[in-house]
Protein backbone atom coordinates (compact mmCIF):
# COMPACT_ATOMS: atom_id res chain seq x y z
CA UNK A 1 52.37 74.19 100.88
CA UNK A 2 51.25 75.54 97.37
CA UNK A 3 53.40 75.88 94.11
CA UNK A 4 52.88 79.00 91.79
CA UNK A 5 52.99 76.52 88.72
CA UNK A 6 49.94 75.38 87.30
CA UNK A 7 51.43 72.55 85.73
CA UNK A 8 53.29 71.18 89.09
CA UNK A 9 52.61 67.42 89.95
CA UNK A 10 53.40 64.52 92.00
CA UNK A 11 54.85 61.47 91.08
CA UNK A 12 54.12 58.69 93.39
CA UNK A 13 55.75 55.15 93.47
CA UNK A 14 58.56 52.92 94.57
CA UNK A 15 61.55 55.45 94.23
CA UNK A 16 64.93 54.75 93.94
CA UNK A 17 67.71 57.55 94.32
CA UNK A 18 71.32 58.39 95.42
CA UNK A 19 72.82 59.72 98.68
CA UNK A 20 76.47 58.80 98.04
CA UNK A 21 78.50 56.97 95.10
CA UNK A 22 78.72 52.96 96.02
CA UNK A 23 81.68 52.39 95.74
CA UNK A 24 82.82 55.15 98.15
CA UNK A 25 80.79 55.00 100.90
CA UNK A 26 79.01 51.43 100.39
CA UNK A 27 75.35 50.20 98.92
CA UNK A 28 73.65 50.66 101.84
CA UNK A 29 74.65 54.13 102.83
CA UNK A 30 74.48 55.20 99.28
CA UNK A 31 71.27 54.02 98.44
CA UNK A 32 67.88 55.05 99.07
CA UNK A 33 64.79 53.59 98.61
CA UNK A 34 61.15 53.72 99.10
CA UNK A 35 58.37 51.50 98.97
CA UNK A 36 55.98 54.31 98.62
CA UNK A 37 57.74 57.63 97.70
CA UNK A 38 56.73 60.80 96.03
CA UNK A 39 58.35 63.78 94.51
CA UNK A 40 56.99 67.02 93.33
CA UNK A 41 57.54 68.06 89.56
CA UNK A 42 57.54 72.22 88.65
CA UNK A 43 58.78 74.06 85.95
CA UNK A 44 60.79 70.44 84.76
CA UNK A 45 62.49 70.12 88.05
CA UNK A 46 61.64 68.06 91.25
CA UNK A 47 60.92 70.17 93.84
CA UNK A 48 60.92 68.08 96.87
CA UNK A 49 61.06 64.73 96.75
CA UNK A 50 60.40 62.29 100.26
CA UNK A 51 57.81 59.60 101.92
CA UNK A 52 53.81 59.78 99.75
CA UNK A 53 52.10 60.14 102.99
CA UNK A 54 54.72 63.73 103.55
CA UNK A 55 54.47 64.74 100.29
CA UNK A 56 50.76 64.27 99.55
CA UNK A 57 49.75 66.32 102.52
CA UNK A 58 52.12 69.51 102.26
CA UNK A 59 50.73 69.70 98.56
CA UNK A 60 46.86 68.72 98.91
CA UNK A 61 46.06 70.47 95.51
CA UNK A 62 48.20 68.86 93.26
CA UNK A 63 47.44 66.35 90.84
CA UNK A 64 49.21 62.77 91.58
CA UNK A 65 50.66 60.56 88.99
CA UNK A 66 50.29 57.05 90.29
CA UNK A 67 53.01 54.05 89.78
CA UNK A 68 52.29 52.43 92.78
CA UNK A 69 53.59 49.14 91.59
CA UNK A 70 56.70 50.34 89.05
CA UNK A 71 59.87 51.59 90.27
CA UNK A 72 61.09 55.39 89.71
CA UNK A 73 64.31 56.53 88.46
CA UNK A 74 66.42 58.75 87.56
CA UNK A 75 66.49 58.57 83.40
CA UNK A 76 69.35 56.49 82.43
CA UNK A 77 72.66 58.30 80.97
CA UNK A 78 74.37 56.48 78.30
CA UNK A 79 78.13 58.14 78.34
CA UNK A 80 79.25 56.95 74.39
CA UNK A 81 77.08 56.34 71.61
CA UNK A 82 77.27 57.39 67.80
CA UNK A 83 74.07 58.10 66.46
CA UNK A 84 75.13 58.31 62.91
CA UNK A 85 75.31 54.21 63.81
CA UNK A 86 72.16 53.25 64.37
CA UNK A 87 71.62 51.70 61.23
CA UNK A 88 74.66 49.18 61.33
CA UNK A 89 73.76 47.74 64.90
CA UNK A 90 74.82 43.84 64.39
CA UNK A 91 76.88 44.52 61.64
CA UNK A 92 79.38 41.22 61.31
CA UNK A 93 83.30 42.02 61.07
CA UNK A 94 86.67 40.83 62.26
CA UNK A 95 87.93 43.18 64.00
CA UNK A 96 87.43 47.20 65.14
CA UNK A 97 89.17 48.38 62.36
CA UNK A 98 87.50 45.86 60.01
CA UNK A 99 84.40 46.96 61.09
CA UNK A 100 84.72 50.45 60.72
CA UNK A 101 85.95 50.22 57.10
CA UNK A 102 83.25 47.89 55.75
CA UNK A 103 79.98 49.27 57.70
CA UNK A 104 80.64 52.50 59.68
CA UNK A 105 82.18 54.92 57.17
CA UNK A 106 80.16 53.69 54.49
CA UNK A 107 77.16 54.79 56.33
CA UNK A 108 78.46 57.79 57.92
CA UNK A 109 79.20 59.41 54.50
CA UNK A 110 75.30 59.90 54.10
CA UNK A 111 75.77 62.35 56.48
CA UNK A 112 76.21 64.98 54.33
CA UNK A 113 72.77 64.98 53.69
CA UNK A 114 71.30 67.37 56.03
CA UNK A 115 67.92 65.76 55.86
CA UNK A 116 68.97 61.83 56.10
CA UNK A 117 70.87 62.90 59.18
CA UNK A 118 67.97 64.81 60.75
CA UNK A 119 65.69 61.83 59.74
CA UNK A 120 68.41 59.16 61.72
CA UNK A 121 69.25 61.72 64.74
CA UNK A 122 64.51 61.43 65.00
CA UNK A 123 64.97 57.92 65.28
CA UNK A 124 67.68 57.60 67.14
CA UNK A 125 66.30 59.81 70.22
CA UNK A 126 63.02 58.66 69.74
CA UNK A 127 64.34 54.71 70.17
CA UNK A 128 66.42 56.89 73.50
CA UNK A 129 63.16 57.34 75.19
CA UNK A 130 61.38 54.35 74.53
CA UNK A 131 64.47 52.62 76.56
CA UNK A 132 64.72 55.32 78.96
CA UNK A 133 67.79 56.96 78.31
CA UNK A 134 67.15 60.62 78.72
CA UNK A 135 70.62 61.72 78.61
CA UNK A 136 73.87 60.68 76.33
CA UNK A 137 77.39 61.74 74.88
CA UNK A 138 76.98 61.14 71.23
CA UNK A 139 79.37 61.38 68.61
CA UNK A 140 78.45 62.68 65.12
CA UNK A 141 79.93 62.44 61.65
CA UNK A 142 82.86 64.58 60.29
CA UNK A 143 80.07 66.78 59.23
CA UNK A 144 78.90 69.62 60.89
CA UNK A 145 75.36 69.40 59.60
CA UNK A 146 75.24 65.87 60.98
CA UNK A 147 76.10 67.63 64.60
CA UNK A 148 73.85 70.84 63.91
CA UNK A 149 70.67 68.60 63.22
CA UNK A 150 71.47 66.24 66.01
CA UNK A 151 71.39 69.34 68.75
CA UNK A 152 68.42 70.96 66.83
CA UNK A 153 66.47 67.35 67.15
CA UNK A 154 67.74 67.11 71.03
CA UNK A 155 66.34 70.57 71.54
CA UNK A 156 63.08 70.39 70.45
CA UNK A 157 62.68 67.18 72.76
CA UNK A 158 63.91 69.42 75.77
CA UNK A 159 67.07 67.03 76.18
CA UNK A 160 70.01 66.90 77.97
CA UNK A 161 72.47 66.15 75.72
CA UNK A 162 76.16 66.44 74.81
CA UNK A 163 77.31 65.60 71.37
CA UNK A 164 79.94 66.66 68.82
CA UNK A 165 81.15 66.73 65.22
CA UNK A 166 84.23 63.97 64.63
CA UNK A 167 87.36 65.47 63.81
CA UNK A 168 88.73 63.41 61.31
CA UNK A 169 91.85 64.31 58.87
CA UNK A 170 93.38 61.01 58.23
CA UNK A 171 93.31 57.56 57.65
CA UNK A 172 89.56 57.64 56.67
CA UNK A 173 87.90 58.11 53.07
CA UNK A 174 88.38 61.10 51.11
CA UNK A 175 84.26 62.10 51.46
CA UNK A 176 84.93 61.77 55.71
CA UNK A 177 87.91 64.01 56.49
CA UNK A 178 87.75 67.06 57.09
CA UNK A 179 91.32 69.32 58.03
CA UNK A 180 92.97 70.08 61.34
CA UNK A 181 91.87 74.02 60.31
CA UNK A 182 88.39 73.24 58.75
CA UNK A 183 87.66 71.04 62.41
CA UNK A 184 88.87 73.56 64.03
CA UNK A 185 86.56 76.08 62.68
CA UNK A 186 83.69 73.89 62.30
CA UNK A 187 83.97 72.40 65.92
CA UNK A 188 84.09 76.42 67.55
CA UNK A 189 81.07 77.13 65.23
CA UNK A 190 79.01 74.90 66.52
CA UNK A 191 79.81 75.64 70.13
CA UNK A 192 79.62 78.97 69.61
CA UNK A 193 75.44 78.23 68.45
CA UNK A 194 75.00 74.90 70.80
CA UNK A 195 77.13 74.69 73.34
CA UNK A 196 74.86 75.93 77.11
CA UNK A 197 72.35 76.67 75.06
CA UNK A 198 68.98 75.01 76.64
CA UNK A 199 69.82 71.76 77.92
CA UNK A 200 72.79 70.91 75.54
CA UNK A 201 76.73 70.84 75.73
CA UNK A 202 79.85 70.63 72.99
CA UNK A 203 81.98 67.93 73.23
CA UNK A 204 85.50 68.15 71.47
CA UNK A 205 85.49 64.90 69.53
CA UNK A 206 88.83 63.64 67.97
CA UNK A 207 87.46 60.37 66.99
CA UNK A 208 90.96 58.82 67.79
CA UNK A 209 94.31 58.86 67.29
CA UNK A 210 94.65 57.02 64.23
CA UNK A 211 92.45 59.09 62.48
CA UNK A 212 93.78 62.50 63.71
CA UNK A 213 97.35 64.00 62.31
CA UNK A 214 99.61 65.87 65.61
CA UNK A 215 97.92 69.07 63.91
CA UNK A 216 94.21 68.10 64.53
CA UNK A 217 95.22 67.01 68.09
CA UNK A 218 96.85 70.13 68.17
CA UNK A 219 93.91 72.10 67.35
CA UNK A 220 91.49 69.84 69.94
CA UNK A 221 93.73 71.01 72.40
CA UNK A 222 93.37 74.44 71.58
CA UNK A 223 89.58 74.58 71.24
CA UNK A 224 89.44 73.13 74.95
CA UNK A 225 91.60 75.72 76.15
CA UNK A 226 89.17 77.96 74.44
CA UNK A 227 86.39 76.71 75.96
CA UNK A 228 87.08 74.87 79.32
CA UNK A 229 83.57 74.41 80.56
CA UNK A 230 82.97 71.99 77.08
CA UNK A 231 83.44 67.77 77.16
CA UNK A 232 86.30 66.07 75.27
CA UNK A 233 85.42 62.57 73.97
CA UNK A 234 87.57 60.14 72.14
CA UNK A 235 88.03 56.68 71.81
CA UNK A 236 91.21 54.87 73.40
CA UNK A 237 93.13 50.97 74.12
CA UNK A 238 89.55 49.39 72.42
CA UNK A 239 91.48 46.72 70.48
CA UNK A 240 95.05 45.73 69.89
CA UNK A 241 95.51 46.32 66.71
CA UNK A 242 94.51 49.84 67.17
CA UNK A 243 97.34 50.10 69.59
CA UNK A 244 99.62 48.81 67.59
CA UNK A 245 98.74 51.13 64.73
CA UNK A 246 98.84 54.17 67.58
CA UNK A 247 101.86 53.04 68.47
CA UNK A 248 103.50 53.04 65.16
CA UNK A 249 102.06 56.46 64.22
CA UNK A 250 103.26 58.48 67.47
CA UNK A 251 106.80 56.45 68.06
CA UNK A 252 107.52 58.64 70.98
CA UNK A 253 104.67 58.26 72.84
CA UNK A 254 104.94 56.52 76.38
CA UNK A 255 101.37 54.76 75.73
CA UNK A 256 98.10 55.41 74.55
CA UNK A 257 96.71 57.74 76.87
CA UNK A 258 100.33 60.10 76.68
CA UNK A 259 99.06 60.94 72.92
CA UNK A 260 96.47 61.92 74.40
CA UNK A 261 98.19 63.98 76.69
CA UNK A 262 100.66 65.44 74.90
CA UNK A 263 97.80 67.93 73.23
CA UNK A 264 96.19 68.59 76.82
CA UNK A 265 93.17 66.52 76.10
CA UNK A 266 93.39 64.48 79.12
CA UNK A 267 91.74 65.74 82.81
CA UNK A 268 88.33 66.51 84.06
CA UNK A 269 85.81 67.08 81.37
CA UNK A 270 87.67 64.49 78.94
CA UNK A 271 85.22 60.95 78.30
CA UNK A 272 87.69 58.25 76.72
CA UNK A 273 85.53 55.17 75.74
CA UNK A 274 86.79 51.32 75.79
CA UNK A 275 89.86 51.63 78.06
CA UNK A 276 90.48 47.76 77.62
CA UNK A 277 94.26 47.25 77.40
CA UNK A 278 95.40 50.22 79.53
CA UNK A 279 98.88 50.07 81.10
CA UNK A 280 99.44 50.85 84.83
CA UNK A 281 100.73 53.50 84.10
CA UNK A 282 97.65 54.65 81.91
CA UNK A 283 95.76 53.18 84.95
CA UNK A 284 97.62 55.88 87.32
CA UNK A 285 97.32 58.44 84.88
CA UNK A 286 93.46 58.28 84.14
CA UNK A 287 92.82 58.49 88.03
CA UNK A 288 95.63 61.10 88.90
CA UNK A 289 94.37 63.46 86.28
CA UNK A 290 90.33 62.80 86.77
CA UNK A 291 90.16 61.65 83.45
CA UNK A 292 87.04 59.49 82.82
CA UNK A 293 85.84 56.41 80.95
CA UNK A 294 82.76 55.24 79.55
CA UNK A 295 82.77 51.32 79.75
CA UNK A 296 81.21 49.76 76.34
CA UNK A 297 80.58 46.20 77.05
CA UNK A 298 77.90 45.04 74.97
CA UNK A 299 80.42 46.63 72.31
CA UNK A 300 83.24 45.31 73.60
CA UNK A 301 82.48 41.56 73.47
CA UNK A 302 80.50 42.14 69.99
CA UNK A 303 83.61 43.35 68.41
CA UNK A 304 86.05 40.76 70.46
CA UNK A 305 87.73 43.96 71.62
CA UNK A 306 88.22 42.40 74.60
CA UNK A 307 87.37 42.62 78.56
CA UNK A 308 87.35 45.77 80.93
CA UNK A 309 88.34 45.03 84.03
CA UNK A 310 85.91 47.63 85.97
CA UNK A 311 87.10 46.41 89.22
CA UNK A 312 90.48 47.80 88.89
CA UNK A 313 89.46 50.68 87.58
CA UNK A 314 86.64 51.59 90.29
CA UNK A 315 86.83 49.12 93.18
CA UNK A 316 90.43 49.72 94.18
CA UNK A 317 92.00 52.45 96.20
CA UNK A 318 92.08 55.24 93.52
CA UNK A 319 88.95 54.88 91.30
CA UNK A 320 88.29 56.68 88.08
CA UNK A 321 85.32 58.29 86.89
CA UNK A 322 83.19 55.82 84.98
CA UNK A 323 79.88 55.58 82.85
CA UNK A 324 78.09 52.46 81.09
CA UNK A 325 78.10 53.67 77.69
CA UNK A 326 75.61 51.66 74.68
CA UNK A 327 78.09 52.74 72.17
CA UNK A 328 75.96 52.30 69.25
CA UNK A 329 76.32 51.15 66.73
CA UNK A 330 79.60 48.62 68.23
CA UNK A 331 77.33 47.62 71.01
CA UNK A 332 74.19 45.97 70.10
CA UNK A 333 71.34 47.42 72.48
CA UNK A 334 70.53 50.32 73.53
CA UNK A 335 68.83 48.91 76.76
CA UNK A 336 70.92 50.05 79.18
CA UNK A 337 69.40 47.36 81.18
CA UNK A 338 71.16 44.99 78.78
CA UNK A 339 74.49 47.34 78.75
CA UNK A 340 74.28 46.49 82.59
CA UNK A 341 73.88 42.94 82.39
CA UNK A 342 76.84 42.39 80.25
CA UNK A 343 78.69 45.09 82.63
CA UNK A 344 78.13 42.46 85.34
CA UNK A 345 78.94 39.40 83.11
CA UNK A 346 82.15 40.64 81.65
CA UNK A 347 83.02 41.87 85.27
CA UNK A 348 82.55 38.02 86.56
CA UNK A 349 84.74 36.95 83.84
CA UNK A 350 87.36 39.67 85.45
CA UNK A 351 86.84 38.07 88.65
CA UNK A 352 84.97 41.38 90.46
CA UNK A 353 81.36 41.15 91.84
CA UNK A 354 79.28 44.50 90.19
CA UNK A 355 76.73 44.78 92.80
CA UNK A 356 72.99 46.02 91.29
CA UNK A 357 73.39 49.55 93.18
CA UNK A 358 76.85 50.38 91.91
CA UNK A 359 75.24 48.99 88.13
CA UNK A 360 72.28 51.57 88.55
CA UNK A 361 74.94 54.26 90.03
CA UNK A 362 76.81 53.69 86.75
CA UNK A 363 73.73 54.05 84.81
CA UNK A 364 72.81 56.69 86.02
CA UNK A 365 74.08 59.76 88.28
CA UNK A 366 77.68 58.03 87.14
CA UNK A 367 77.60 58.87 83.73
CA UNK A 368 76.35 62.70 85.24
CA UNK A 369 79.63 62.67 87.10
CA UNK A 370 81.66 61.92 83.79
CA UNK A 371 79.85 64.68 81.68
CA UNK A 372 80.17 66.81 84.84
CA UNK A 373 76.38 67.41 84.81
CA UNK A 374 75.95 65.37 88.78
CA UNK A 375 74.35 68.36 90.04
CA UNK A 376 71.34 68.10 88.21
CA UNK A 377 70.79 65.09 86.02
CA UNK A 378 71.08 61.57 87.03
CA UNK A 379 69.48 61.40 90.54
CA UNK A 380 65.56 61.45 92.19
CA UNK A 381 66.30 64.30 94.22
CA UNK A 382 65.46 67.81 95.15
CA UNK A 383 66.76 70.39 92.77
CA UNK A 384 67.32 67.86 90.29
CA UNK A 385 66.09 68.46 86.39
CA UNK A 386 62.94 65.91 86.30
CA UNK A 387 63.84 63.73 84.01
CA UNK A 388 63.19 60.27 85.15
CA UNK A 389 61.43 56.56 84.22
CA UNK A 390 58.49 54.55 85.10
CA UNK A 391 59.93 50.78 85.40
CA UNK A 392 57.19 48.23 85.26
CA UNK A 393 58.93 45.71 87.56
CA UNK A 394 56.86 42.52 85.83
CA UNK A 395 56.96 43.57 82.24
CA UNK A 396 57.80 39.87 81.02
CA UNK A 397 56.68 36.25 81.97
CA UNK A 398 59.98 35.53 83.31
CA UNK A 399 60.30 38.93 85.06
CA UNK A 400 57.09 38.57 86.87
CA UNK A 401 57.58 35.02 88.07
CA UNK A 402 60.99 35.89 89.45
CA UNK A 403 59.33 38.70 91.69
CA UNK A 404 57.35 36.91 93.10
CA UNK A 405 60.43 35.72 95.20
CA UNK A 406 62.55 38.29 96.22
CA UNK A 407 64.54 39.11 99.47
CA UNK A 408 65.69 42.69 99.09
CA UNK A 409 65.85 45.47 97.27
CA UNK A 410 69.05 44.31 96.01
CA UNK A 411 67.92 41.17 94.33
CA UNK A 412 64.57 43.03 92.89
CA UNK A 413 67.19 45.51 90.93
CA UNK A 414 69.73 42.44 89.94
CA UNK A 415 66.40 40.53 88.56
CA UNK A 416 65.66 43.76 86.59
CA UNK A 417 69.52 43.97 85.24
CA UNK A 418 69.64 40.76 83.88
CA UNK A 419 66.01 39.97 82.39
CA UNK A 420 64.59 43.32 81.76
CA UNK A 421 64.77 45.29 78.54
CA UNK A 422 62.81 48.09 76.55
CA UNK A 423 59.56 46.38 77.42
CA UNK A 424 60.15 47.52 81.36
CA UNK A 425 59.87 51.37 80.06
CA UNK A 426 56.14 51.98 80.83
CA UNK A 427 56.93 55.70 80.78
CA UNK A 428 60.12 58.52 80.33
CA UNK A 429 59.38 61.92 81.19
CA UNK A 430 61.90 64.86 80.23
CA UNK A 431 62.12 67.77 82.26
CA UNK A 432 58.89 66.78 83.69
CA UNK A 433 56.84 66.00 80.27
CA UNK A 434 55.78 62.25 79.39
CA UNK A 435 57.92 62.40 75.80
CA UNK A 436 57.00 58.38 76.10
CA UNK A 437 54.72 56.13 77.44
CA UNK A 438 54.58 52.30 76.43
CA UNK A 439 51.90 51.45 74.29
CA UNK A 440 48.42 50.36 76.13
CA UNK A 441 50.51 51.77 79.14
CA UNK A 442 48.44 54.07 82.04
CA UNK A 443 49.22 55.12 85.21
CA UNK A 444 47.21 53.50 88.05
């Protein structure tokens, strides 16, 4: 078989991808995996992807890429993380609403500054790579520069990525509120330049009911009507004092989630993160309507938000679309290796077993799912846009000694989960280029 791209490669190594969703139709028909696989890369998609021995000798003229002893994966998708952020990661407060008051606004009034926030949005995808994540939701400041430079940085990188300018008209400083008209005419602005252009998408982004007056909501929920095909994101139940404040300011609101709601920003498409403290009926609603959530735990415990229980939420009869979500600058990694490993500690503490495929499924072609892009990010498979990692499976000490005694596949991808951590990306390559590669890293 030949390939009219001069550029086409193979990848060759231990290959992990996705048949089915875990939790549906169980690890072991989900999963697949193998020992020495191969995929071809053209024009920044895989081509066909199968068993080395199949691959290498349908495409005898192509150039092989050699992992032999890492594992490759799909890129990791991290579905909630502010960028604007970065620079307050481990940032000590109270409480959510502390937090945001003494560190986040603070820093995301420098936003303003066109060149500060392309400067931050540099560093912020550039730290992306070097941990993998090739895809993300972000969230930007209340201004729309701050969302303009972020898509403009994404772009030149070749990324996937969704992101969106806060709407913000109350309850925040003077210098980071905008009005329910001005977001409304910034936010269609910048999907009307961004949104399907290249690799990128427009996400809605009322940063959350406290800080949005019935009007802004309003206006969300016209601007999604306008343009159905964008995302939604928000934040929602993170902390009970939040609640309580939601509660006070919409008085006729069944819950949370019915605020929500009530401006027809709930359904496919929307990306809620936290989703601690929901009700049953919030519980109902999220799965009845296909409304997703992007579970923040290294965020959630930093902040004392408190614990998702994941189990109810996926492992029960009537699961709801979920991502693992970094959540920068709340959470305190963004290893989403480490996001995982707290996703399956804070799950223990809930009293549910999160099995290492359904943690990678999360990771991964999950988070697609929630920012509907499943069809071609978030898998090793044919069709798929190439943008994957090199794991080095014995990047640490510890790491190395503990493969040394493994039993399954299983266990190798649990030992990864809960040791493994920016040091295990030996490489990240974006619709098929090499954007990073671990320094005095080389194929072999």
């Amino acid at each position: 078989m030949t390939t009219s791209d001069p550029s086409a490669f193979i990848v060759r190594g231990q290959v992990l991808s996705f048949r089915d969703d875990p939790f549906a139709a169980g690890s072991d028909a989900a999963t697949a995996y193998q020992s020495d696989g191969a995929f071809v890369v053209e024009g920044g998609k895989i081509s066909v992807a199968g068993p080395a021995q199949d691959i290498l000798a349908s495409h005898p003229q192509l150039p092989v890429e050699r992992y032999t002893d890492d594992l490759i994966m799909a890129g990791f998708v991290d579905s909630h993380v502010h960028y604007p952020q970065y620079e307050v990661i481990a940032s000590y407060a109270g409480d959510l609403l502390e937090w945001l008051d003494n560190y986040t606004f603070p820093f995301e009034a420098r936003f303003a500054d066109r060149e500060y926030a392309r400067k931050i949005a540099d560093l912020f995808l550039d730290r992306c790579l070097a941990n993998g994540t090739t895809s993300a939701s972000v969230y930007a400041t209340v201004h729309p520069q701050s969302a303009g430079t972020f898509f403009a940085a994404a772009e030149a990188r070749g990324l996937c990525m969704t992101a969106g300018k806060v709407m913000m008209d109350r309850n925040a400083p003077d210098n980071l509120r905008d009005t329910a008209q001005s977001s409304y005419d910034d936010s269609k602005a910048l999907m009307e330049e961004w949104h399907g252009r290249g690799r990128l998408q427009y996400a809605i982004t009322p940063r959350f009911a406290i800080t949005s007056t019935p009007e802004q909501l309003e206006a969300a929920g016209t601007l999604w009507r306008e343009y159905p095909s964008a995302l939604m994101q928000t934040h929602i139940d993170e902390s009970r004092n939040e609640i309580a404040e939601v509660r006070r300011l919409f008085p006729d609101a069944r819950d949370y989630l019915d605020v929500y709601e009530r401006f027809g920003l709930a359904g496919p498409g929307s990306n809620f993160g936290h989703a601690i403290h929901l009700t049953e009926r919030e519980r109902d609603a999220f799965a009845a309507t296909g409304s997703g959530i992007s579970h923040c735990p290294t965020s959630n415990m930093f902040l004392g938000s408190g614990l998702m229980d994941l189990g109810q939420l996926r492992g029960g009869a009537n699961p709801v679309a979920l991502g693992l979500a970094t959540d920068i600058g709340g959470g305190s990694s963004l290893s989403m290796f480490r996001t995982m490993k707290a996703a399956y500690e804070v799950a223990r503490l809930c009293g549910y077993g999160l099995h290492p495929t359904h943690a990678y499924y999360l990771a991964t072609l999950g988070g697609a799912q929630l920012l509907r892009q499943a069809d071609h990010i978030g898998n090793i498979a044919a069709g798929y846009d190439a943008d994957f990692i090199v794991v080095d499976l014995r990047s640490t000490p510890e790491i190395a000694n503990r493969m040394e005694h493994l039993s399954d596949l299983a266990e190798m991808l649990f030992v990864q989960m809960m040791l493994a951590d920016d040091r295990a990306i030996r490489a990240t390559y974006v619709a098929g280029r090499k954007l990073y590669q671990r320094s005095g890293a080389h194929e072999h």
